[in-house]
C-alpha atoms as a PDB file:
ATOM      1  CA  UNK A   1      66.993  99.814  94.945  1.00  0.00           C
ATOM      2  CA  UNK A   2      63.423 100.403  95.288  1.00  0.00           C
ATOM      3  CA  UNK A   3      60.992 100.209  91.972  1.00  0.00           C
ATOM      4  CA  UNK A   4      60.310 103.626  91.628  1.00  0.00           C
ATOM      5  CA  UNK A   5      56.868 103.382  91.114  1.00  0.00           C
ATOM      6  CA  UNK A   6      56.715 102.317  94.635  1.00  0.00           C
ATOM      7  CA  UNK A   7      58.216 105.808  95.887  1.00  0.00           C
ATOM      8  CA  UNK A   8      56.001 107.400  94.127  1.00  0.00           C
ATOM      9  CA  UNK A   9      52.972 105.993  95.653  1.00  0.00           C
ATOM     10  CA  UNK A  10      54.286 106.389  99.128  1.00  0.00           C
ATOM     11  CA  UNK A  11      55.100 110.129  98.870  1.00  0.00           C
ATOM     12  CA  UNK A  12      52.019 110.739  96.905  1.00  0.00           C
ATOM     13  CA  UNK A  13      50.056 108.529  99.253  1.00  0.00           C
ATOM     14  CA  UNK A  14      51.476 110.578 102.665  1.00  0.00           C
ATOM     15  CA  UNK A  15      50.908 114.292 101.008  1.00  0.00           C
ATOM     16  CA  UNK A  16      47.245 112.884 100.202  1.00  0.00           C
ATOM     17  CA  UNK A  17      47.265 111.754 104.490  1.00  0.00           C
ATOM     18  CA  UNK A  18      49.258 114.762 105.919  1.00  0.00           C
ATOM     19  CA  UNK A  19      46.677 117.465 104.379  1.00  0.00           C
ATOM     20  CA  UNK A  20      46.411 119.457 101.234  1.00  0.00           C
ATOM     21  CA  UNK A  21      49.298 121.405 100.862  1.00  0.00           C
ATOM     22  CA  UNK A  22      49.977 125.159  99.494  1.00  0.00           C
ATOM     23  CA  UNK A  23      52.842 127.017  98.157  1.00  0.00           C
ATOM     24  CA  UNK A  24      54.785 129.380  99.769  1.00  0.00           C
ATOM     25  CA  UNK A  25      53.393 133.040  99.280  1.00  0.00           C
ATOM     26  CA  UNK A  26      53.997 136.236 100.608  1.00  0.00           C
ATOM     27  CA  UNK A  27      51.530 136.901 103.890  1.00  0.00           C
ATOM     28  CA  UNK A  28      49.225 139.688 104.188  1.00  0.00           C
ATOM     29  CA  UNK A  29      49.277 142.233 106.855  1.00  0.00           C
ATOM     30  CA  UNK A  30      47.121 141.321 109.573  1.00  0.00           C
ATOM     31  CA  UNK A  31      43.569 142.867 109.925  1.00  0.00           C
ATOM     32  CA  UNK A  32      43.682 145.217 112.885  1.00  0.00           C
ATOM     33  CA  UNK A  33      41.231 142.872 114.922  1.00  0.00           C
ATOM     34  CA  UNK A  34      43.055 139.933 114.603  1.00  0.00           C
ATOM     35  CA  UNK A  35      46.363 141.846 115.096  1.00  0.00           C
ATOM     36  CA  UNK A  36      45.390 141.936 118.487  1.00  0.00           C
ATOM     37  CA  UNK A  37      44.664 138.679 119.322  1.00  0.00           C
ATOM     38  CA  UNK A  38      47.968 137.153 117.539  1.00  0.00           C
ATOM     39  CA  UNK A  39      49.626 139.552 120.058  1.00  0.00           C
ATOM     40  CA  UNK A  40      47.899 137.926 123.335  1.00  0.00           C
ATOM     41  CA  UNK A  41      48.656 134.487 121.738  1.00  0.00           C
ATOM     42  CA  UNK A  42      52.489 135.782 121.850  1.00  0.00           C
ATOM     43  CA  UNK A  43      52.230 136.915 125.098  1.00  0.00           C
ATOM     44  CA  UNK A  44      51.240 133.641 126.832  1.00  0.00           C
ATOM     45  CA  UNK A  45      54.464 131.816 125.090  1.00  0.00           C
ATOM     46  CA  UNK A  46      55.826 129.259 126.820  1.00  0.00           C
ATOM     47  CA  UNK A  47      59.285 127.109 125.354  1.00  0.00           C
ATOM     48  CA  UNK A  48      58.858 123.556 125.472  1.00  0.00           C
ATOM     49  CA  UNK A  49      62.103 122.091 127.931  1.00  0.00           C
ATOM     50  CA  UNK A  50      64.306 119.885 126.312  1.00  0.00           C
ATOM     51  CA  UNK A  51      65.067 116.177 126.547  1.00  0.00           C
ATOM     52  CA  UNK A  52      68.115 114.344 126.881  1.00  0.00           C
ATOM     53  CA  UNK A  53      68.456 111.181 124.665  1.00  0.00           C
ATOM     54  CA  UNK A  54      71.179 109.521 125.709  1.00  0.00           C
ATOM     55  CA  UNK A  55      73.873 107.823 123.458  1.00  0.00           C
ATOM     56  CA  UNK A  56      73.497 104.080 122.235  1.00  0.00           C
ATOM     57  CA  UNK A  57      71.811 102.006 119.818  1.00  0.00           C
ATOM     58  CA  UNK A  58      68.219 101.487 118.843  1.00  0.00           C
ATOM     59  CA  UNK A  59      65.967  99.593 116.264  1.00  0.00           C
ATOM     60  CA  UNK A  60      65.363 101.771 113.123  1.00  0.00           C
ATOM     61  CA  UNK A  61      62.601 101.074 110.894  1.00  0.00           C
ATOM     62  CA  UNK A  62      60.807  97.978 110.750  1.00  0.00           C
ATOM     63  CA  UNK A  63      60.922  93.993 109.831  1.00  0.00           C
ATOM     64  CA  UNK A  64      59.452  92.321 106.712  1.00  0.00           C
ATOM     65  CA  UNK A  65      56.324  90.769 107.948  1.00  0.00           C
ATOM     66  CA  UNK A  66      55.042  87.681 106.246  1.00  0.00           C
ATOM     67  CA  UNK A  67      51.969  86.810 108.714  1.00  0.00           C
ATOM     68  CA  UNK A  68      49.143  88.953 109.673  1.00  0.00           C
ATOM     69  CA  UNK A  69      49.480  91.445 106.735  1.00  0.00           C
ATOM     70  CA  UNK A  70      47.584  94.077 107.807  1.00  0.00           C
ATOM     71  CA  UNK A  71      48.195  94.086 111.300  1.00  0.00           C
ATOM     72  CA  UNK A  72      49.465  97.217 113.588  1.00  0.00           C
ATOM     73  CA  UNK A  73      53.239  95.655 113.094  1.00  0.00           C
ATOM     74  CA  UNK A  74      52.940  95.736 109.171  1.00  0.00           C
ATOM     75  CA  UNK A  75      55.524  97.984 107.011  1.00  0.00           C
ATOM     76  CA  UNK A  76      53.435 101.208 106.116  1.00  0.00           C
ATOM     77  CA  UNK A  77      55.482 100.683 102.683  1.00  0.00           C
ATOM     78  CA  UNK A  78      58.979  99.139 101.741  1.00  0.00           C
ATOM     79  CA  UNK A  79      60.997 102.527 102.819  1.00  0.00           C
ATOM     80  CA  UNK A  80      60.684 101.657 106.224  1.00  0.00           C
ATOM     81  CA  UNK A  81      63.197  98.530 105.577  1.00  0.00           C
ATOM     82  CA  UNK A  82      65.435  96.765 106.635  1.00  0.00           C
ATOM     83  CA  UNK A  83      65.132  97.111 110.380  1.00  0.00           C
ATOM     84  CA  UNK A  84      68.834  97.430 111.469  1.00  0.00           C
ATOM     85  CA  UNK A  85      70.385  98.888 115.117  1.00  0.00           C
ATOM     86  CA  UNK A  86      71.816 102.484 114.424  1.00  0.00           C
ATOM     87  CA  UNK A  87      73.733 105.099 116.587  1.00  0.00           C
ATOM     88  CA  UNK A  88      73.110 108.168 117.958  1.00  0.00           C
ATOM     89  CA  UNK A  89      75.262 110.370 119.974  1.00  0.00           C
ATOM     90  CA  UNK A  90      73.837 112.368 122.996  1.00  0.00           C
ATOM     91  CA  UNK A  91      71.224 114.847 121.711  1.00  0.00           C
ATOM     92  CA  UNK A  92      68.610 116.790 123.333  1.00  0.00           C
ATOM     93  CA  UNK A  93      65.048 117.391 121.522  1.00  0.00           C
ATOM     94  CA  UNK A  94      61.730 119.351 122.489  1.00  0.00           C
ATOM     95  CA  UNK A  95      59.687 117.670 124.890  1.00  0.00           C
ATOM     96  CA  UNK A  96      56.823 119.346 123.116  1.00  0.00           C
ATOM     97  CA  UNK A  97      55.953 120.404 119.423  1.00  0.00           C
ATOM     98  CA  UNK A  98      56.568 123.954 118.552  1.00  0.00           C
ATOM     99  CA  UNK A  99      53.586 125.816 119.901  1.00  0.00           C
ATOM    100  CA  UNK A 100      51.918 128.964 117.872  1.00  0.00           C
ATOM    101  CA  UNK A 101      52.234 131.039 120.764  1.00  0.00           C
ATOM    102  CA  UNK A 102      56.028 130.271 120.358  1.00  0.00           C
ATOM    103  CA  UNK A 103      56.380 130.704 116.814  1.00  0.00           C
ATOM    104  CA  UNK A 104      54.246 134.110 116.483  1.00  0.00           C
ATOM    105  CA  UNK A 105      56.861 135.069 118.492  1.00  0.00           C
ATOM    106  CA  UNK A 106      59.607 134.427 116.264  1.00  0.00           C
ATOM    107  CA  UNK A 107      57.621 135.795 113.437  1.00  0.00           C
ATOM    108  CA  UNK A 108      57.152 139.173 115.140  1.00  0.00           C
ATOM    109  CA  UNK A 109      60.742 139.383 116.018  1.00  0.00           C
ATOM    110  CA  UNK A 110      61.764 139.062 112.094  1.00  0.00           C
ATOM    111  CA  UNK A 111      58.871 141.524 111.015  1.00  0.00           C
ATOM    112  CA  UNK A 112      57.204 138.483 109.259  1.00  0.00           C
ATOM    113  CA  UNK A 113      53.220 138.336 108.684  1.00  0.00           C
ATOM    114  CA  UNK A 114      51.873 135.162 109.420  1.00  0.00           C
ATOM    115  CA  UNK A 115      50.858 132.960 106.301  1.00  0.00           C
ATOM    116  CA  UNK A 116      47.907 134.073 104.859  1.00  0.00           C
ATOM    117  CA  UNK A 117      46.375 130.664 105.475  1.00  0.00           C
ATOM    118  CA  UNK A 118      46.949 130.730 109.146  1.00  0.00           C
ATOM    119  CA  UNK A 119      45.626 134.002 109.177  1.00  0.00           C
ATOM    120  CA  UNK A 120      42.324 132.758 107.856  1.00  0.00           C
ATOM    121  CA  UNK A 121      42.014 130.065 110.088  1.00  0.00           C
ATOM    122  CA  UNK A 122      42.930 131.950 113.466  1.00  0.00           C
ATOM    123  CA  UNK A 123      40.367 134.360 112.400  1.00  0.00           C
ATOM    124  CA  UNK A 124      37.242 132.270 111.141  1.00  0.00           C
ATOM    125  CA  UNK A 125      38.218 129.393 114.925  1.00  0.00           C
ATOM    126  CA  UNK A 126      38.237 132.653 117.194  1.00  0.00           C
ATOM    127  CA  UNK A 127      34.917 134.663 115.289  1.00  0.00           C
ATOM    128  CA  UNK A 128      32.798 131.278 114.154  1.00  0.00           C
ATOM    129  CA  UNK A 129      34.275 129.271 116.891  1.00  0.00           C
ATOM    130  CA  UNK A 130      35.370 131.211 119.891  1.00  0.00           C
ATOM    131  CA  UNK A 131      38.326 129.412 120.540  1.00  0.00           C
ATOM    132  CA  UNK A 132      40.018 131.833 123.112  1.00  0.00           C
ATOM    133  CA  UNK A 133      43.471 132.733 122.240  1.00  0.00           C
ATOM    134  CA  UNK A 134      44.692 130.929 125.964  1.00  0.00           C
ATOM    135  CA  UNK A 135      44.203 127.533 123.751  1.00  0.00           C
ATOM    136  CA  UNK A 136      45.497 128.987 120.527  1.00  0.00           C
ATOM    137  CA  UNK A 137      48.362 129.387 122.320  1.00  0.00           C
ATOM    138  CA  UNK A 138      49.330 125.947 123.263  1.00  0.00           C
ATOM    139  CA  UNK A 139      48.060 125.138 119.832  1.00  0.00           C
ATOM    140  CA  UNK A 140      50.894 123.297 117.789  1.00  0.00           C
ATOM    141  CA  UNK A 141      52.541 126.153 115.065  1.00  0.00           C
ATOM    142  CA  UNK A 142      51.074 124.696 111.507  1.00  0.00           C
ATOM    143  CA  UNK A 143      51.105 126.097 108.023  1.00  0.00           C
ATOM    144  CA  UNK A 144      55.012 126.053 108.340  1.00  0.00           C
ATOM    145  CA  UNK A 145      57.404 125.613 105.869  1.00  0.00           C
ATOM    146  CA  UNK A 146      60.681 123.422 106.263  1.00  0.00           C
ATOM    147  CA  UNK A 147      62.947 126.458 105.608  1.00  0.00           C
ATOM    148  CA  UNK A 148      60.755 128.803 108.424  1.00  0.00           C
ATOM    149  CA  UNK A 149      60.720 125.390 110.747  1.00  0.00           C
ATOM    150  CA  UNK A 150      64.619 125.337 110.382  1.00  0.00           C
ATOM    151  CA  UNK A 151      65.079 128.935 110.713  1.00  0.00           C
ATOM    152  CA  UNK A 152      63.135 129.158 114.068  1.00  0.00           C
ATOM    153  CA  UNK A 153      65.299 126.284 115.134  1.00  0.00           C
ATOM    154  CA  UNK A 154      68.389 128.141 114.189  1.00  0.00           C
ATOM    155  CA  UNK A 155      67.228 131.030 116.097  1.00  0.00           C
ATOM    156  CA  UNK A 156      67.233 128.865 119.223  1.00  0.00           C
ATOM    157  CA  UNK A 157      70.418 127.656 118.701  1.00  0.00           C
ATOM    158  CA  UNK A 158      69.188 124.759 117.452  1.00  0.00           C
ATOM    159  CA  UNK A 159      68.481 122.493 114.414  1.00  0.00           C
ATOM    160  CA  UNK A 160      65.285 120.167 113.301  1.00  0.00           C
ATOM    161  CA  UNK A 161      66.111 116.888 114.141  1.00  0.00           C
ATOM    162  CA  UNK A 162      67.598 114.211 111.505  1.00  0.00           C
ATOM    163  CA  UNK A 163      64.730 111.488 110.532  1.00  0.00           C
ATOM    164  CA  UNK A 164      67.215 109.034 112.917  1.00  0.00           C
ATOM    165  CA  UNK A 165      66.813 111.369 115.978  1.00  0.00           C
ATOM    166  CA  UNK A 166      63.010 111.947 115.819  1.00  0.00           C
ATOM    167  CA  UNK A 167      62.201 108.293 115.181  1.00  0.00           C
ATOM    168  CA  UNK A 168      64.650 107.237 117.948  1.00  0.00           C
ATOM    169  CA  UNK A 169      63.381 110.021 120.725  1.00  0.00           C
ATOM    170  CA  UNK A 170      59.498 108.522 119.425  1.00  0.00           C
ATOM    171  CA  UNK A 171      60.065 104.681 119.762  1.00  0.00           C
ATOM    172  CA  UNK A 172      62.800 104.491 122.675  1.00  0.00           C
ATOM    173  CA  UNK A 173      66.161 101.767 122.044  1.00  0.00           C
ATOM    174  CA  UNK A 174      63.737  98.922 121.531  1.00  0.00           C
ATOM    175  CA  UNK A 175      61.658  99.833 119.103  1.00  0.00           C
ATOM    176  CA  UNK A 176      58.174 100.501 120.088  1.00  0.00           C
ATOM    177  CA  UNK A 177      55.735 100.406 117.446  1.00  0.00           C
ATOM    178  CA  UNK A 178      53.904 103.476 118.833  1.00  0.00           C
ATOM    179  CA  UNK A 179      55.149 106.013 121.001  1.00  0.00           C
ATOM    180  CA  UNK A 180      53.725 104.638 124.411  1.00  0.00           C
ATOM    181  CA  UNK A 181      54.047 100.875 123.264  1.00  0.00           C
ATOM    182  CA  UNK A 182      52.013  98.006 121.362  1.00  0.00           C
ATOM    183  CA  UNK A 183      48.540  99.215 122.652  1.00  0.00           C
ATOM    184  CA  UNK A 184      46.240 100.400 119.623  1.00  0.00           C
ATOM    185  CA  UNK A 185      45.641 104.280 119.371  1.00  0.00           C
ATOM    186  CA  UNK A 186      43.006 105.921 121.241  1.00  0.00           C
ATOM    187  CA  UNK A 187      41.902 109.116 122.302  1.00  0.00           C
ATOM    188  CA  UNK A 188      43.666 109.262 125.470  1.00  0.00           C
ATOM    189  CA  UNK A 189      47.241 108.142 123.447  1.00  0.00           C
ATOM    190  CA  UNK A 190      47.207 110.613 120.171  1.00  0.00           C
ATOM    191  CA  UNK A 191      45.187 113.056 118.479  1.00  0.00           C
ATOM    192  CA  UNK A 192      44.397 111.308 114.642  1.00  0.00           C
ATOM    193  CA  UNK A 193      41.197 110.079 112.455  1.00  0.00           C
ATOM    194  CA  UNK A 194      39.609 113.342 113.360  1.00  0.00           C
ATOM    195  CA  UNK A 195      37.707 115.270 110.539  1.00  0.00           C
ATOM    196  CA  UNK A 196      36.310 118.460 110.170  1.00  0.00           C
ATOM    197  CA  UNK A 197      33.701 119.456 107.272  1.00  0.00           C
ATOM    198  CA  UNK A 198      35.425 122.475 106.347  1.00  0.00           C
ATOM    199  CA  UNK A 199      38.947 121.015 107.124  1.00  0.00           C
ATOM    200  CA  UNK A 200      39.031 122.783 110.227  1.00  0.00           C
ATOM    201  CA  UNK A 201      42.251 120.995 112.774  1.00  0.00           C
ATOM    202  CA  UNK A 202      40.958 119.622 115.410  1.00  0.00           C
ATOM    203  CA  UNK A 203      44.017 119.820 117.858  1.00  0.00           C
ATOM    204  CA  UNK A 204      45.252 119.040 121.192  1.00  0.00           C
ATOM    205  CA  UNK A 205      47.718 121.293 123.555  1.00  0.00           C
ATOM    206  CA  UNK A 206      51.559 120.230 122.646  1.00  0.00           C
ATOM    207  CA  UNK A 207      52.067 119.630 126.309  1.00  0.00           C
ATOM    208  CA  UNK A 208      49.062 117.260 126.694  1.00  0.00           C
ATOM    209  CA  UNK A 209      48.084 113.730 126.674  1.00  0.00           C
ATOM    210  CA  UNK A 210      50.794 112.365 128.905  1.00  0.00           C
ATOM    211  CA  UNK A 211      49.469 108.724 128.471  1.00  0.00           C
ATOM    212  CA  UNK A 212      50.680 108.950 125.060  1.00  0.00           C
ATOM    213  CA  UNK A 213      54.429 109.888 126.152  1.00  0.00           C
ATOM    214  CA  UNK A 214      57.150 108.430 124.285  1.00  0.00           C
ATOM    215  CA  UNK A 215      59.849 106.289 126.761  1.00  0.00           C
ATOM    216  CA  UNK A 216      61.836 109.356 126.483  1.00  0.00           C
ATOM    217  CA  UNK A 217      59.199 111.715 128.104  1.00  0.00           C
ATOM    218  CA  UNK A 218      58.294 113.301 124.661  1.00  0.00           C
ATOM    219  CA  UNK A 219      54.134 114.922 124.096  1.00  0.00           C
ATOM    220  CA  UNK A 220      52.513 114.058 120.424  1.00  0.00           C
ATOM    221  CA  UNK A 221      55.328 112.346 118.728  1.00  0.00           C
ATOM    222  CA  UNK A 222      51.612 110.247 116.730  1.00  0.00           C
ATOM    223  CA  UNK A 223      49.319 112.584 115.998  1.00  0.00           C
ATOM    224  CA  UNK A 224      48.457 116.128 116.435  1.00  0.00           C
ATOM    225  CA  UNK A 225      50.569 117.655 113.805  1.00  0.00           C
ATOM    226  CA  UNK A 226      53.374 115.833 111.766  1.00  0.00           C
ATOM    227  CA  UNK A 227      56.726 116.776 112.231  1.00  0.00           C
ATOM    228  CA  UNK A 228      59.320 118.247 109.502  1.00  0.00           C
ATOM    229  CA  UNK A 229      62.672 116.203 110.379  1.00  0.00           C
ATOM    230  CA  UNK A 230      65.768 117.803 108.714  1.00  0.00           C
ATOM    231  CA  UNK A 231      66.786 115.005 105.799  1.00  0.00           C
ATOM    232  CA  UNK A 232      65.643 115.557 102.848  1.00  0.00           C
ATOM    233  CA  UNK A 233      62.935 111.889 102.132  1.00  0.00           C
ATOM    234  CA  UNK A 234      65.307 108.977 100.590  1.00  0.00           C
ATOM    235  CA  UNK A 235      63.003 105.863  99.882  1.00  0.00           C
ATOM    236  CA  UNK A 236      65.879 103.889  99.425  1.00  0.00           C
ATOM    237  CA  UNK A 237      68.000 105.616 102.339  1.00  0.00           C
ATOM    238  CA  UNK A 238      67.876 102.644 104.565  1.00  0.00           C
ATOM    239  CA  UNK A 239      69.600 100.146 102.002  1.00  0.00           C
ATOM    240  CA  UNK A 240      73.080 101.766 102.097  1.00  0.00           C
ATOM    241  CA  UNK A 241      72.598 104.448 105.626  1.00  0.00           C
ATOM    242  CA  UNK A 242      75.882 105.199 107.690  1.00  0.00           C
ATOM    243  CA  UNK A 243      75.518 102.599 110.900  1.00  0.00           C
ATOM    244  CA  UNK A 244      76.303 106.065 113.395  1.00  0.00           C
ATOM    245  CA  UNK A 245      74.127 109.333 113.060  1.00  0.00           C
ATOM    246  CA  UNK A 246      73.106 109.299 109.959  1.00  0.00           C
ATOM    247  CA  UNK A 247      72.441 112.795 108.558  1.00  0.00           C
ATOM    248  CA  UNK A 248      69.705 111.393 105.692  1.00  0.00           C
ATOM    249  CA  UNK A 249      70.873 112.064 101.982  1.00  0.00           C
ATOM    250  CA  UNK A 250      72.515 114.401 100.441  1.00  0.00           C
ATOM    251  CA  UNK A 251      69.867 115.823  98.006  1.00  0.00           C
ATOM    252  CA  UNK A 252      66.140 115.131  97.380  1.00  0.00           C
ATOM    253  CA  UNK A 253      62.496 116.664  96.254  1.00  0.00           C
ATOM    254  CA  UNK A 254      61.144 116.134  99.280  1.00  0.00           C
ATOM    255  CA  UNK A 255      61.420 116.699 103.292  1.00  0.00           C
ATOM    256  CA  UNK A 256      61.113 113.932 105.610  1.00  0.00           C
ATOM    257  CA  UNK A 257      57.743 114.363 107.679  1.00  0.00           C
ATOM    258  CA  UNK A 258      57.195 111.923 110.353  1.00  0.00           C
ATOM    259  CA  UNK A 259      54.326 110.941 112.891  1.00  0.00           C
ATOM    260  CA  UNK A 260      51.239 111.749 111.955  1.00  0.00           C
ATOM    261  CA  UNK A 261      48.628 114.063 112.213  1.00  0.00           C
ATOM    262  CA  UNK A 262      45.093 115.061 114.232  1.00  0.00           C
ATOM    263  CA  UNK A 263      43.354 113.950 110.831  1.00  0.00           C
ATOM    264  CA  UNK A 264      45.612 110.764 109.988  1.00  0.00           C
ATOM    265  CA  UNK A 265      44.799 107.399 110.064  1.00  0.00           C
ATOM    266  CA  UNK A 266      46.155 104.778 112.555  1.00  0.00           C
ATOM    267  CA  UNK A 267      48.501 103.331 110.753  1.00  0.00           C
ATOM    268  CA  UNK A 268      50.499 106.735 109.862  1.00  0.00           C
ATOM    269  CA  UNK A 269      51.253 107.056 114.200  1.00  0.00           C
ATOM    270  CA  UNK A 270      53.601 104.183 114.055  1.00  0.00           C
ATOM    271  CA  UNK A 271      56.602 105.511 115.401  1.00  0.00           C
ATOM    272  CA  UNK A 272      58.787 104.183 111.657  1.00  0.00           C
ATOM    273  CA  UNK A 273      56.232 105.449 109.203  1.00  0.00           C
ATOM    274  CA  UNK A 274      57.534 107.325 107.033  1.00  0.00           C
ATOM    275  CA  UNK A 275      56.862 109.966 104.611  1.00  0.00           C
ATOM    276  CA  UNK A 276      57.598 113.264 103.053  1.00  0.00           C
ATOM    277  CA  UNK A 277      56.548 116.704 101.477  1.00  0.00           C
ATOM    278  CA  UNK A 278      57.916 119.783  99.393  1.00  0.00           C
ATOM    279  CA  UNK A 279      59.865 122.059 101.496  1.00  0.00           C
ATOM    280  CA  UNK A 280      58.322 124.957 100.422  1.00  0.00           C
ATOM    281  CA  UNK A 281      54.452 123.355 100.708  1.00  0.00           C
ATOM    282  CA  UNK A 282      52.439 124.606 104.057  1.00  0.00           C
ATOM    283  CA  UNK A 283      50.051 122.040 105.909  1.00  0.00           C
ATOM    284  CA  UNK A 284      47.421 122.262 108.622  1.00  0.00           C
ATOM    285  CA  UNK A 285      48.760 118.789 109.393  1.00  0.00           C
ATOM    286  CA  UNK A 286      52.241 119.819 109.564  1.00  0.00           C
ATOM    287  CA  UNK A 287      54.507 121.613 112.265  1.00  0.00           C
ATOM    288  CA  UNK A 288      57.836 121.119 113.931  1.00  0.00           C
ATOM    289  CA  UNK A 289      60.188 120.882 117.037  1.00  0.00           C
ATOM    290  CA  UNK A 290      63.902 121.520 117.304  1.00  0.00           C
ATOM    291  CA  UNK A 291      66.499 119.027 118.513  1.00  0.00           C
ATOM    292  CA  UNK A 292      70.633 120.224 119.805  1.00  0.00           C
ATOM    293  CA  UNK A 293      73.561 118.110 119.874  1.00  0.00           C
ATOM    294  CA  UNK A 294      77.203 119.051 121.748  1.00  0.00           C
ATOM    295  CA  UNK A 295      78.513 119.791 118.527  1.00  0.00           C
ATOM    296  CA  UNK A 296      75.937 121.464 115.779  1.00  0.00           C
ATOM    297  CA  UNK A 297      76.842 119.249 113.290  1.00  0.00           C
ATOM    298  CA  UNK A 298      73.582 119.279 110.517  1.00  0.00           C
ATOM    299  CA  UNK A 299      73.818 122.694 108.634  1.00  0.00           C
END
C-alpha cells in the first residue's frame, strides 16, 4: 500500500499541472453576439473516426528506475508501478480529442448553455484575439466535466475509455514512453510548456500534428488538453489490478486524467503518467474522447 502522504502529493501535484480548476455551476445564457458565433462553430462539426485497437497484451505503467533519476524513463511518482503486461479486448477509441465544434453540438441538442467559463474565453480569443471560429472549431472541447464528458460519450453510443484503454491506445503493446517513441518532446510531437499571461490555452487542432501519432494512429494523446479516462484515480490500483480489462476501482475522490496538457511540463506527456481531478471540477487543460467495445461493458 502506498504511504498516503505520497497520494496526496501526486494528486495535488497534477491538479496544480493540469490548470486551476472550478466547480460546476449553472451557465449563463449566451450574449446575443456570441450566440452567433457558437452556432458557426457547430456548424463546421466534424466527428473524429474511430480506431481499432486490437486484442492482446501490452506494458502498463512503468519500471523502478535506480540509474539516471531524473531522466525521460523515470516514474512521474510511485502510482505508475509495477510495470506488468495486461489485457485488453478489441476496442475502438477516437482518433482525435473531442473537438468544441463537436461538443457545442451536443450541448445545443440538450438545451444546455455552455459553462460560463468557456463562454468568457470564446468571447474575450474571438473580440481581443480574432481567432476565427473555423479554428475554434477544431479546437479541443475544455472546461468539461467528467459527468458532461461521459454523457456526450453515452450519446454516441459510447463510453470514456478505462485508464487501461487510453494508456494502451497512447503507448502501443510495447510500451513507448511517449506517444511517437523515446525521442524528447518538441513542437512538432505535442502541444505542452506553453504559457499565456492571462492563462489564455494556447492550443493545437485535435486532428493535427501527425508526427506526434501514437503506433495506433491516435492525434494529441501528450499534450493539448488532458484526457478524463472513466476510473475513478486509485494510487494503489496497480498493486492488486485484474490481469484482463481492468475497469479501475470501484470508488474514489477523484477521476483519472491522463496525458497532459498545452501548458504541462515534459514529464506529464509520458504516455504512464498518471494523475487525477474532481469530477465535478472544469479545466482549460482538460477535455475528453470516447472509446466502444463489442459489448458496452463500463456503466
Amino acid at each position: 500500500m502506498l504511504d498516503r502522504r505520497v497520494w496526496l502529493v501526486t494528486v495535488v501535484s497534477f491538479l496544480v499541472v493540469v490548470g486551476n480548476s472550478t466547480l460546476t455551476a449553472a451557465a449563463s445564457k449566451p450574449s446575443p453576439e456570441l450566440a452567433l458565433h457558437l452556432i458557426r462553430i457547430s456548424e463546421i462539426a466534424r466527428p473524429s473516426p474511430m480506431v481499432t485497437i486490437p486484442a492482446g497484451n501490452f506494458l502498463y505503467g512503468s519500471k523502478h528506475v535506480s540509474t539516471a533519476p531524473y531522466g525521460n524513463w523515470t516514474p512521474f511518482d510511485d502510482t505508475e508501478l509495477p510495470q506488468h503486461h495486461v489485457w485488453l479486448d478489441l476496442y475502438e477509441i477516437d482518433r482525435d480529442e473531442v473537438s468544441l465544434s463537436e461538443y457545442l453540438v451536443f450541448l445545443h441538442q440538450r438545451n444546455h448553455h455552455p459553462a460560463d467559463e468557456l463562454q468568457k474565453l470564446l468571447w474575450h480569443v474571438i473580440t481581443i484575439h480574432s481567432i476565427p471560429d473555423e479554428t475554434l472549431a477544431r479546437w479541443p472541447a475544455l472546461y468539461v466535466t467528467w459527468t458532461e464528458a461521459k454523457d456526450f460519450c453515452a450519446a454516441r453510443s459510447a463510453r470514456l475509455p478505462t485508464e487501461a484503454e487510453w494508456e494502451k491506445a497512447a503507448r502501443g503493446s510495447e510500451g513507448s514512453l511517449f506517444p511517437w517513441g523515446e525521442s524528447t518532446p518538441s513542437s512538432s510531437l505535442a502541444m505542452f510548456g506553453q504559457h499565456h499571461v492571462h492563462e489564455i490555452p494556447i492550443l493545437a487542432a485535435v486532428d493535427s500534428l501527425d508526427q506526434g501519432m501514437s503506433p495506433y494512429g491516435l492525434h494529441h494523446m501528450a499534450g493539448n488538453v488532458a484526457e478524463w479516462v472513466h476510473d475513478w484515480f486509485g494510487p494503489d490500483y496497480y498493486a492488486y489490478m485484474p490481469e484482463r480489462n481492468p475497469p479501475g476501482p470501484t470508488t474514489g475522490r477523484y477521476k483519472g486524467v491522463r496525458g497532459g496538457s498545452w501548458k504541462s511540463a515534459r514529464i506529464m506527456l509520458r504516455t504512464a503518467t498518471r494523475g487525477g481531478a474532481s469530477p465535478d471540477q472544469r479545466s482549460a487543460t482538460v477535455g475528453f474522447r470516447c472509446a466502444r467495445s463489442s459489448i458496452m461493458s463500463v456503466d
